[in-house]
Protein backbone atom coordinates (compact mmCIF):
# COMPACT_ATOMS: atom_id res chain seq x y z
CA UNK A 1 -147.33 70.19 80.61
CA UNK A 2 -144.56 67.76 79.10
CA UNK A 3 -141.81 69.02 80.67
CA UNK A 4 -140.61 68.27 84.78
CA UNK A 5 -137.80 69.73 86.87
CA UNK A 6 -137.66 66.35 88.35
CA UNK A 7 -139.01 63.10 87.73
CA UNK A 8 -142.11 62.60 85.18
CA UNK A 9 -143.94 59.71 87.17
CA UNK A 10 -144.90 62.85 90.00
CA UNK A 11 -147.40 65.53 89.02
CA UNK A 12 -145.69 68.84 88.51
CA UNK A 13 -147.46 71.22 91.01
CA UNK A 14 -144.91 73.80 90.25
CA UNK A 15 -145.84 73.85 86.51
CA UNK A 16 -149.14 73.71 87.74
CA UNK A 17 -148.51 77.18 89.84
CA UNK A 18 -147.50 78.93 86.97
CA UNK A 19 -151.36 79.00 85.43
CA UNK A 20 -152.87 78.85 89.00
CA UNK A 21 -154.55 75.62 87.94
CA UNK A 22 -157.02 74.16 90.07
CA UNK A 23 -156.07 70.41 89.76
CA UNK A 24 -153.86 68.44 87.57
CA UNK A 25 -154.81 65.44 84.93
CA UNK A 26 -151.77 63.61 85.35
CA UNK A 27 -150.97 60.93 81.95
CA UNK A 28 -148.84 57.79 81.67
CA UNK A 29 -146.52 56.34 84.56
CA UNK A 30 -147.02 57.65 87.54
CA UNK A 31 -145.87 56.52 91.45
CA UNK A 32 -149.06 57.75 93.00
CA UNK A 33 -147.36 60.12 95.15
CA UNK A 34 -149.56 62.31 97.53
CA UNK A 35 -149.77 65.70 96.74
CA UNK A 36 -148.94 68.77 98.89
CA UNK A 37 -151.45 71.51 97.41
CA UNK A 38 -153.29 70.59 94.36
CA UNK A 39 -155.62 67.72 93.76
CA UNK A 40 -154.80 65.52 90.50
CA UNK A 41 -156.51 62.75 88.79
CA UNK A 42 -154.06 59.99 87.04
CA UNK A 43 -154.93 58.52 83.56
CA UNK A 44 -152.44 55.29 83.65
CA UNK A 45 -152.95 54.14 80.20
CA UNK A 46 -153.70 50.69 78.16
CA UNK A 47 -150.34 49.02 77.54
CA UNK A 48 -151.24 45.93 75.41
CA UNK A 49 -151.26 42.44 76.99
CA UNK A 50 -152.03 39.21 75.82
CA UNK A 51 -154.47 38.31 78.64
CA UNK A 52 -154.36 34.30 77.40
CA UNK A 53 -150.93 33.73 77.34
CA UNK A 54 -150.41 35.48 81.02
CA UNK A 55 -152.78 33.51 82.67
CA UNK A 56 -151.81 30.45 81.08
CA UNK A 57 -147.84 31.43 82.75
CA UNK A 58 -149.89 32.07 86.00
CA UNK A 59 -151.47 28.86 85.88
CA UNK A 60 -148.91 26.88 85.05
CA UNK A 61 -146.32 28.23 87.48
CA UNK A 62 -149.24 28.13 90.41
CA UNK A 63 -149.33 24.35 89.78
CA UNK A 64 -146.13 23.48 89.67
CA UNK A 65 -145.60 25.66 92.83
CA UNK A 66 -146.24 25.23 96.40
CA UNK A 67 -146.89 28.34 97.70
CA UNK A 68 -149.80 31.00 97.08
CA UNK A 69 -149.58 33.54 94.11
CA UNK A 70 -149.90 37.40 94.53
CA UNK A 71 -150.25 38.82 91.08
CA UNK A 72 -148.93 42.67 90.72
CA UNK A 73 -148.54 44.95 88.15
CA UNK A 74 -147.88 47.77 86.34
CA UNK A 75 -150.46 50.68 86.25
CA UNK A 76 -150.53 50.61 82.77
CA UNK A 77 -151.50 47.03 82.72
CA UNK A 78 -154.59 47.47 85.36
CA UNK A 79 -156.81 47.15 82.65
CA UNK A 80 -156.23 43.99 81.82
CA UNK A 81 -156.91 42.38 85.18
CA UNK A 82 -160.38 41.39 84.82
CA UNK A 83 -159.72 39.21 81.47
CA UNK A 84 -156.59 37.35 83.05
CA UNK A 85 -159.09 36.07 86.04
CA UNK A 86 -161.30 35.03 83.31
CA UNK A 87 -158.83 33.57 81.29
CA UNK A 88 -157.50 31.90 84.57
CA UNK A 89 -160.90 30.42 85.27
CA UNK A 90 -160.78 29.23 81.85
CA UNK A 91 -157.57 27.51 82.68
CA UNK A 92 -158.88 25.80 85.23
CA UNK A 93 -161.93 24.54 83.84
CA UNK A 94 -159.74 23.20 80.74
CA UNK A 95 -157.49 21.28 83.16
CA UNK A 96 -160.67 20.22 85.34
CA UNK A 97 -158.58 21.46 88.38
CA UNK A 98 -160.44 21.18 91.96
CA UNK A 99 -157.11 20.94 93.73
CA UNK A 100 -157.49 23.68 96.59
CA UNK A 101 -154.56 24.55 96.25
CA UNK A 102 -155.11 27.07 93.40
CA UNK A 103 -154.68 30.27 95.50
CA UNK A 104 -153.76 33.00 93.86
CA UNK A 105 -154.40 36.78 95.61
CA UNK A 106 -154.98 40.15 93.20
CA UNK A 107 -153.90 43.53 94.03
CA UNK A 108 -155.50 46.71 93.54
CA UNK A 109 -155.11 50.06 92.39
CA UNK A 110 -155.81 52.06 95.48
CA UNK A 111 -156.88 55.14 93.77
CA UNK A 112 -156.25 56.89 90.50
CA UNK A 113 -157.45 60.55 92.15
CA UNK A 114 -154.68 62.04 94.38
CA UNK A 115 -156.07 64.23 97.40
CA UNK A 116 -153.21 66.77 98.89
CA UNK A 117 -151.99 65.91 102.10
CA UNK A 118 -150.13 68.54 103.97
CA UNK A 119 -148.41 66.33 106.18
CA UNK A 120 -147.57 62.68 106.05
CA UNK A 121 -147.85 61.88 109.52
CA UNK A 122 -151.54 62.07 108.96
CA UNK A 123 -151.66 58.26 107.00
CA UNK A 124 -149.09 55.71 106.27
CA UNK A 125 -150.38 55.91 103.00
CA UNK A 126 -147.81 53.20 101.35
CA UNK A 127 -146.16 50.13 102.88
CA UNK A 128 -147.85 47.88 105.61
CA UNK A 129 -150.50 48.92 107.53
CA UNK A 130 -150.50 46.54 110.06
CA UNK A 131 -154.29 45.89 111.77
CA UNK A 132 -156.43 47.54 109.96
CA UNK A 133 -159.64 46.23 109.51
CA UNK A 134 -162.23 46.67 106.25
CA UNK A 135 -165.03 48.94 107.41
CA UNK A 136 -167.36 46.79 105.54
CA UNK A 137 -166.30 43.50 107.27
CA UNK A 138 -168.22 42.86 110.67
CA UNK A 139 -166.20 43.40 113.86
CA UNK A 140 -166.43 39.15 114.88
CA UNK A 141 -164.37 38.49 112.00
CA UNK A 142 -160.20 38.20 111.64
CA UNK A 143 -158.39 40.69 110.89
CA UNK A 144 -156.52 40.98 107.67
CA UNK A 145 -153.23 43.07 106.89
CA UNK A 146 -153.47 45.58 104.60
CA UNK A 147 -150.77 46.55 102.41
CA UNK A 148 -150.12 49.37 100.33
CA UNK A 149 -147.07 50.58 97.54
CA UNK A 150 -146.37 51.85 94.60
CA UNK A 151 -150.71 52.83 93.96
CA UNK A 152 -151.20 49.27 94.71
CA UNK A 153 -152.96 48.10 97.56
CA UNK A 154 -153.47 44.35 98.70
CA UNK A 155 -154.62 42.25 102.04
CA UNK A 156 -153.75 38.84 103.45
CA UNK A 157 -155.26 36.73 106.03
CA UNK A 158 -154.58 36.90 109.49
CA UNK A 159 -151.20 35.24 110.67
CA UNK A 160 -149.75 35.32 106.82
CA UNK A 161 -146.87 36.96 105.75
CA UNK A 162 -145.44 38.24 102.84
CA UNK A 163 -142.93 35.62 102.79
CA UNK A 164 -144.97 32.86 102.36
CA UNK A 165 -146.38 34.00 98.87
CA UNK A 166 -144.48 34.02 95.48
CA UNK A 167 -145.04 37.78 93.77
CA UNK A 168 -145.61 37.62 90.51
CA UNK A 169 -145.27 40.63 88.97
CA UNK A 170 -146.95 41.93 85.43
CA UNK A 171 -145.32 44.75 83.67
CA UNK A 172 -141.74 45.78 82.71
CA UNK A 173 -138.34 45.54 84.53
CA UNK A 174 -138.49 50.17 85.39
CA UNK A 175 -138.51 51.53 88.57
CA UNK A 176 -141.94 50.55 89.82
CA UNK A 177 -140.96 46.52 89.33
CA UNK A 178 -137.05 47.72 91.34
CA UNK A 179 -139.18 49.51 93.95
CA UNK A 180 -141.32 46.07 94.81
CA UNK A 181 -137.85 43.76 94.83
CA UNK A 182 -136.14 45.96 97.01
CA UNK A 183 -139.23 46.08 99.62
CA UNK A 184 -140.12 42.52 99.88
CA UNK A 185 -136.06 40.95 98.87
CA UNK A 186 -136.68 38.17 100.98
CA UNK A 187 -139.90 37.09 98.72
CA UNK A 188 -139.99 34.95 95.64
CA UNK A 189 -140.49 36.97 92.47
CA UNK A 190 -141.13 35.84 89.36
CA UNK A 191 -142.04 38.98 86.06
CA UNK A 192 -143.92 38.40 83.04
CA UNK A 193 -143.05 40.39 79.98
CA UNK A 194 -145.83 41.45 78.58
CA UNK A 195 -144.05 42.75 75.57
CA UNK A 196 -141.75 40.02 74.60
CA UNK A 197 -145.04 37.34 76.11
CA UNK A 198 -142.61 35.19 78.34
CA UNK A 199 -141.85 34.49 81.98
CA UNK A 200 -138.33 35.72 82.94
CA UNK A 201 -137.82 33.69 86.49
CA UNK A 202 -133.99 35.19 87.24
CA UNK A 203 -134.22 38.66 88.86
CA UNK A 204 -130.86 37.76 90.13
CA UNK A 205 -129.73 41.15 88.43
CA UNK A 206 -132.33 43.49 90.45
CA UNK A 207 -131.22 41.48 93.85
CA UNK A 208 -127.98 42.62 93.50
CA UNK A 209 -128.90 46.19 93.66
CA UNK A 210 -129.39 45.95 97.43
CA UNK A 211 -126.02 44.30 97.68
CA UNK A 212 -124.83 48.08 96.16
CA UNK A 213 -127.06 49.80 98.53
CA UNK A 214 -125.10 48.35 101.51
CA UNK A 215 -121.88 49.43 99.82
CA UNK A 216 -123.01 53.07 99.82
CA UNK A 217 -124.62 52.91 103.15
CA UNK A 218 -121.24 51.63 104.83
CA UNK A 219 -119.09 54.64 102.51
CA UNK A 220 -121.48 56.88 103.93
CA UNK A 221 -120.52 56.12 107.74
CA UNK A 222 -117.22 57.64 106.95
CA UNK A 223 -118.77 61.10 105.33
CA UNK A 224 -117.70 64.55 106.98
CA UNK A 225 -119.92 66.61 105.06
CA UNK A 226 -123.25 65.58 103.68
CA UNK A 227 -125.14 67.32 100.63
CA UNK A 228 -129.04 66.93 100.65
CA UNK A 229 -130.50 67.07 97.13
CA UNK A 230 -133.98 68.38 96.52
CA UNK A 231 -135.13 65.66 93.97
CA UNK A 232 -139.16 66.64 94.51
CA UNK A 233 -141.26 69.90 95.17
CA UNK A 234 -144.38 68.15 95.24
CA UNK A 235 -144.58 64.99 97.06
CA UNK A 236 -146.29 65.49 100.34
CA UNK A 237 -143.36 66.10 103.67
CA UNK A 238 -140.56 66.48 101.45
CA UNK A 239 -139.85 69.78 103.59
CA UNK A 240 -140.24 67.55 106.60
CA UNK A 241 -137.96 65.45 105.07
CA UNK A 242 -135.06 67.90 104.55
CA UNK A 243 -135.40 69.10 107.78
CA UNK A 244 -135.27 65.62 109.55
CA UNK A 245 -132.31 65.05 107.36
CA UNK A 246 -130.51 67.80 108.40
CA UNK A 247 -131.01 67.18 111.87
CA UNK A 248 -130.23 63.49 111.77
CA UNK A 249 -126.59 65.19 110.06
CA UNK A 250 -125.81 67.56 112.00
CA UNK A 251 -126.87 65.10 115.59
CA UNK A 252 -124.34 62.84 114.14
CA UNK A 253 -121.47 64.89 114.46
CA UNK A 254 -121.27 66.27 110.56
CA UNK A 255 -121.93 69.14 108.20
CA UNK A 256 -125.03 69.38 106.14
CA UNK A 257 -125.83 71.41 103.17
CA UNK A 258 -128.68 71.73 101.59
CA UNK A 259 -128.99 71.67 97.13
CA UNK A 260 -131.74 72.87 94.81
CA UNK A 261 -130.20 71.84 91.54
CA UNK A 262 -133.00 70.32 89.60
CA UNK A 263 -132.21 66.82 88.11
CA UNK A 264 -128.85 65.89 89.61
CA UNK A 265 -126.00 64.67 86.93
CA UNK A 266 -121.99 64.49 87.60
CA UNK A 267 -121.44 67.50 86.40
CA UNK A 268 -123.77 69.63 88.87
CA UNK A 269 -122.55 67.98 91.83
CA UNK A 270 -118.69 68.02 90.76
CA UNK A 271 -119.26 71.37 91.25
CA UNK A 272 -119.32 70.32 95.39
CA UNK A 273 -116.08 68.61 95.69
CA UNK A 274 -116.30 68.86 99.24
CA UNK A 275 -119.11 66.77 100.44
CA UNK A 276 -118.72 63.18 100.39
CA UNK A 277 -122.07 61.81 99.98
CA UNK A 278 -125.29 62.95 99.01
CA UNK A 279 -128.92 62.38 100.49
CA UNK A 280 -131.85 62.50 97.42
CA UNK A 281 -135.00 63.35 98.73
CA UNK A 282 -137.63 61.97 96.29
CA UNK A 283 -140.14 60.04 95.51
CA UNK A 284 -139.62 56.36 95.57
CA UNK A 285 -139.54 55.67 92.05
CA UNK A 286 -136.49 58.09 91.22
CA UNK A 287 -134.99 57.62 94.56
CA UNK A 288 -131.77 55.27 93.55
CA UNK A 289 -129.33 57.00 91.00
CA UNK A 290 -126.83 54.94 89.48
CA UNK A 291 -124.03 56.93 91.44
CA UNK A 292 -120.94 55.12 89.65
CA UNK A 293 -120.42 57.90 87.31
CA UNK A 294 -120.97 60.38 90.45
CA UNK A 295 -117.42 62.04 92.15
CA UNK A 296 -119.72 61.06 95.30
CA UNK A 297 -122.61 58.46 96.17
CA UNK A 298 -126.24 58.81 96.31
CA UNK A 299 -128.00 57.33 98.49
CA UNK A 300 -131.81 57.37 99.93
CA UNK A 301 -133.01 58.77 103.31
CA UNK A 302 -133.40 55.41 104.45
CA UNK A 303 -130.11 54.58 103.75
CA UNK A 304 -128.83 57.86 105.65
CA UNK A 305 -131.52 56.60 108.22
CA UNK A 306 -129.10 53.43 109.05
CA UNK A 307 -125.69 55.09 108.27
CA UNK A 308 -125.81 58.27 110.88
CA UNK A 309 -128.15 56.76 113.09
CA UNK A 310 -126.30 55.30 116.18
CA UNK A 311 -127.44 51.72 116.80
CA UNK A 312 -129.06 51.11 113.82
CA UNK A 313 -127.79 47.88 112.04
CA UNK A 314 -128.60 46.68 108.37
CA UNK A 315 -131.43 44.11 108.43
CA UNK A 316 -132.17 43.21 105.10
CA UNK A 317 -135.59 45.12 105.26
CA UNK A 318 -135.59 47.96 103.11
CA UNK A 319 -137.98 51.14 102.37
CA UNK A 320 -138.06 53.40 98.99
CA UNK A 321 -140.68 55.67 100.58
CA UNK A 322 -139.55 58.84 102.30
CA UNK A 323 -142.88 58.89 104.44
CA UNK A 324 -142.05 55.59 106.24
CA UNK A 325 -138.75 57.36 107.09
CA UNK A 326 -140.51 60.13 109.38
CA UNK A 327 -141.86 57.55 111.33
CA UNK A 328 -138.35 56.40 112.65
CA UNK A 329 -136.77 59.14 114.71
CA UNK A 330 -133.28 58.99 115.30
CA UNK A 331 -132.48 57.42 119.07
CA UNK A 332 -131.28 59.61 121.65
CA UNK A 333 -127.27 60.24 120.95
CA UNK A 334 -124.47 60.58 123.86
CA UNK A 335 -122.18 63.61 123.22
CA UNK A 336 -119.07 61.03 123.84
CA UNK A 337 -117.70 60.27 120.77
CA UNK A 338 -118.04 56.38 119.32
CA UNK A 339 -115.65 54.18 117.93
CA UNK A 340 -117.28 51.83 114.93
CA UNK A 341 -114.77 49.77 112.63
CA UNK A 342 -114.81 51.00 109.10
CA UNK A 343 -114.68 48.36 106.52
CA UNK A 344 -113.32 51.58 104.18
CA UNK A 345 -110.45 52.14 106.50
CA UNK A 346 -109.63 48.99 107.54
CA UNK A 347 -109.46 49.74 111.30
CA UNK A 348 -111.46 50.86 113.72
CA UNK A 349 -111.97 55.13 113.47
CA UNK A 350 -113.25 57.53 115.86
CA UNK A 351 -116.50 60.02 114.64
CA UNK A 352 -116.17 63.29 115.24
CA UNK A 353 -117.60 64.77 118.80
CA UNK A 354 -120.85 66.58 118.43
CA UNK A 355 -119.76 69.40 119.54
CA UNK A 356 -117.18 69.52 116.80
CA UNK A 357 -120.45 69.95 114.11
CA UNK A 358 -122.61 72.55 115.95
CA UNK A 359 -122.26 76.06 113.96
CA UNK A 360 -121.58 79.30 116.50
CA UNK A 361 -124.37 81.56 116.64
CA UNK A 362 -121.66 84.40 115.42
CA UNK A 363 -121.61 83.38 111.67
CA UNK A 364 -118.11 85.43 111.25
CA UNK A 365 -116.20 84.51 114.46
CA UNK A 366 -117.22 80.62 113.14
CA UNK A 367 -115.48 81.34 109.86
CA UNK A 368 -112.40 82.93 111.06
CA UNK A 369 -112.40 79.71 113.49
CA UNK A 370 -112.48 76.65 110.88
CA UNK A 371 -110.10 78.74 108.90
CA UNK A 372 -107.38 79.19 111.64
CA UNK A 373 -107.00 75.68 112.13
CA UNK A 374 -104.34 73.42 111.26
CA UNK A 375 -105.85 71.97 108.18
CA UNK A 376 -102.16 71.06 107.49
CA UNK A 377 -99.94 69.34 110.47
CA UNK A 378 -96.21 69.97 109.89
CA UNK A 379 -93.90 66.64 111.13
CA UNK A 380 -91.03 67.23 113.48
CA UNK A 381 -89.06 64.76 111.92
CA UNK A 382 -89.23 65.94 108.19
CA UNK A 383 -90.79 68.47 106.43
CA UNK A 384 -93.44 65.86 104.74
CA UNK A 385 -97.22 67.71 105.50
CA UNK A 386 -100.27 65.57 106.56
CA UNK A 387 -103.88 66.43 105.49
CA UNK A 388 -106.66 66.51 108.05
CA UNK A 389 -110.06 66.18 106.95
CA UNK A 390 -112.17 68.96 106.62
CA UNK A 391 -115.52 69.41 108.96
CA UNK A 392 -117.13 72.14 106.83
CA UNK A 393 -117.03 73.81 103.69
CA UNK A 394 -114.86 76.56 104.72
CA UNK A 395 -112.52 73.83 105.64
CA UNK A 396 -112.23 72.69 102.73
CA UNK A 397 -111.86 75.59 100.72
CA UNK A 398 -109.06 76.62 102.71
CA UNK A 399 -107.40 73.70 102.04
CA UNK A 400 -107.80 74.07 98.05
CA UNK A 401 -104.36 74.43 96.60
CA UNK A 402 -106.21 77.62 94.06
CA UNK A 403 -108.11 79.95 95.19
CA UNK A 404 -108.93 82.21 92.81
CA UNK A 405 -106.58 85.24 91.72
CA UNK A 406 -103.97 86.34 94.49
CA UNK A 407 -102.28 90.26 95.02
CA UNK A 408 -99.19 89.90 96.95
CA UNK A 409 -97.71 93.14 96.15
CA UNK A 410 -97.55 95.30 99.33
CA UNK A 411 -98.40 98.62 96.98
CA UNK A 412 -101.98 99.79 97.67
CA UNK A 413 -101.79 102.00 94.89
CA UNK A 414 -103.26 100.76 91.82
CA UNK A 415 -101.13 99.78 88.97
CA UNK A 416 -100.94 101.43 85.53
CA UNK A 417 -103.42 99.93 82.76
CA UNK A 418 -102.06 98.84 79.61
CA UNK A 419 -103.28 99.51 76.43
CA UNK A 420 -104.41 96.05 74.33
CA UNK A 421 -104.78 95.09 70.63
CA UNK A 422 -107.40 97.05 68.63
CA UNK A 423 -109.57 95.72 65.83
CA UNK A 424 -110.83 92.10 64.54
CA UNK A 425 -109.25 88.95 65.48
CA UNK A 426 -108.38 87.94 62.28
CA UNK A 427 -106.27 90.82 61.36
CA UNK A 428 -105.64 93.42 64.64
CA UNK A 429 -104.13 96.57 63.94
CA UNK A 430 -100.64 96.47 65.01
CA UNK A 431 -100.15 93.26 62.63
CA UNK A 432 -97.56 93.55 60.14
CA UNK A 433 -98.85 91.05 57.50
CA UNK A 434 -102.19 92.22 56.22
């Protein structure tokens, strides 16, 4: 199978359905996303590397540096790992370096088999697992933290923090390297090229993508209705997802609706004027669209997580996986509405009572409700008309200025049909000129 609805680093379990395969051999990049029903085994690949000329980088930036080294990678470059710590040890006997100093940590591919997981409550399979011990370490003995993302897995010694290590990451600038700047931004991070052989020290340009995730995250305070985008059928809790989603929406005092379009471009979604912000639901590696093109933003459940969340404030700290999401439930809301200051605005705005979102339970009495009311406020003074904002989709299809094809005659009898042209369209019958 070559082919994906949605992203290709997730193993297509639909395509799988369709020849009621019993597991999946999944090639190339890949995010290491758990499965929901079918078992898969991931083949990552060889990129090439010169294994001599990255460990001599390593080496050299390690000295010159004061703080301990954490090497990541790419999948495709796991291969390679063993020669760079001999070339490394090469390095150091060259230089006759005892300094202790010299501390530099490896990560791990997890595991390239993928096991289905029904629910993701069950394991924080990805970011920080905080505590946990190694089985095969004995009990007297400190405990390290374990940390897992992106099918790499890594653990540091008791009281150490991800701060105090320089990353240095091995691979290209894609979506796995944006998915490791965005989680640890407040870490030192240094990439070597592996095709071009050099060490590129500015990721200035990556940093400022969280600067653009704050934009959307403050436009999407001020949404009325919210679209959620299917962008995965595979990934493990992306129903749970959805459904926490929607209920994190609709507590917050707006609309939800829910799309199953495939792979999302601007022309799909201009087809839904009406909402004002979407929520993909996906795994972490497709997560963040460029949404400048877009009639509205994208952004990520965690995002939404901060935006329609009472309380919540922007830390800095930031999550790409959708499973760290379920484990933050939205606080208990008040039914009063809030007042917040919109930066969008330029004041401070009132959110919409709760009450104002809930649907009836009489799906037709609710229509003929949103559709009686005064979408457009006449002025005393002048005859000048004021737009409200619309709540719902039936809202805002009232509102439209067309609506499709209009009868105003007051006849119910049909009227008489007309005869047309008759024959080809380069020379109809009734044509004078032949």
């Amino acid at each position: 199978m070559a082919d994906t609805t949605y992203g290709s680093c997730c193993v297509d379990e639909v395509g799988a359905a369709h020849v009621k395969a019993d597991c999946v051999i999944h090639y190339g990049h890949t995010c290491l996303s758990p499965t929901t029903t079918i078992p898969a085994f991931c083949v990552f690949g060889k990129a090439p590397l010169k294994a001599s000329n990255c460990a001599e980088s390593l080496y050299n930036y390690t000295v010159k540096g004061g703080k301990p080294i954490l090497v990541l990678f790419g999948l495709e470059y796991a291969h390679a790992m063993p020669d760079i710590k001999e070339a490394l040890n090469v390095e150091a006997v060259r230089f006759h370096d005892s300094n202790s100093g010299f501390q530099i940590h490896f990560a791990n591919v997890t595991n390239s088999v993928i096991t289905p997981s029904t629910s993701m409550k069950l394991e924080n399979r990805h970011l920080m697992l905080n505590g946990d011990q190694d089985n095969n370490e004995d009990s007297s003995q400190k405990t390290d933290t374990k940390f897992r993302l992106g099918g790499l897995g890594w653990s540091l010694p008791e009281g150490h923090r991800m701060e105090d290590y320089l990353l240095f990451w091995i691979g290209l600038d894609n979506s796995a390297f944006t998915n490791f700047i965005l989680t640890f931004n407040s870490c030192e991070i240094v990439r070597y090229d592996a095709i071009e052989g050099c060490l590129k020290t500015d990721v200035s340009q990556q940093a400022k993508i969280l600067k653009r995730r704050y934009y959307l995250v403050e436009k999407a305070k001020d949404a009325n209705m919210v679209g959620i985008l299917v962008g995965t059928l595979g990934v493990a809790g992306y129903l749970d997802m959805i459904h926490q989603m929607t209920e994190l929406v609709t507590r917050a005092g707006k609309k939800a609706y829910t799309f199953l379009m495939g792979k999302p471009n601007p022309a799909k979604l201009a087809n839904f004027p009406e909402c004002d912000v979407f929520i993909y639901v996906s795994c972490a590696q497709t997560a963040l669209l460029d949404s400048k093109e877009f009639l509205a933003p994208i952004i990520t459940p965690f995002e939404a997580l901060i935006a329609f969340n009472r309380g919540s404030q922007w830390t800095g700290a930031y999550s790409m996986e959708f499973q760290d999401v379920v484990a933050s439930q939205p606080a208990e809301v008040e039914d009063e509405a809030e007042s917040r200051f919109s930066f969008f605005q330029g004041g401070y705005v009132e959110d919409f009572k709760l009450q104002e979102g809930k649907e009836d339970k009489d799906a037709v009495l609710s229509l003929v409700n949103v559709t009686e009311k005064a979408l457009l406020l006449q002025n005393k003074d002048s005859e000048l008309l004021s737009r409200r904002d619309a709540k719902s989709g039936a809202e805002f299809f009232a509102a439209r200025s067309y609506q499709g094809l209009e009868i105003h005659s007051s006849d119910s009898f049909p009227e008489p049909f007309l005869i047309g042209r008759t024959g080809k369209a380069s020379g109809y019958e009734d044509e004078q000129s032949k």
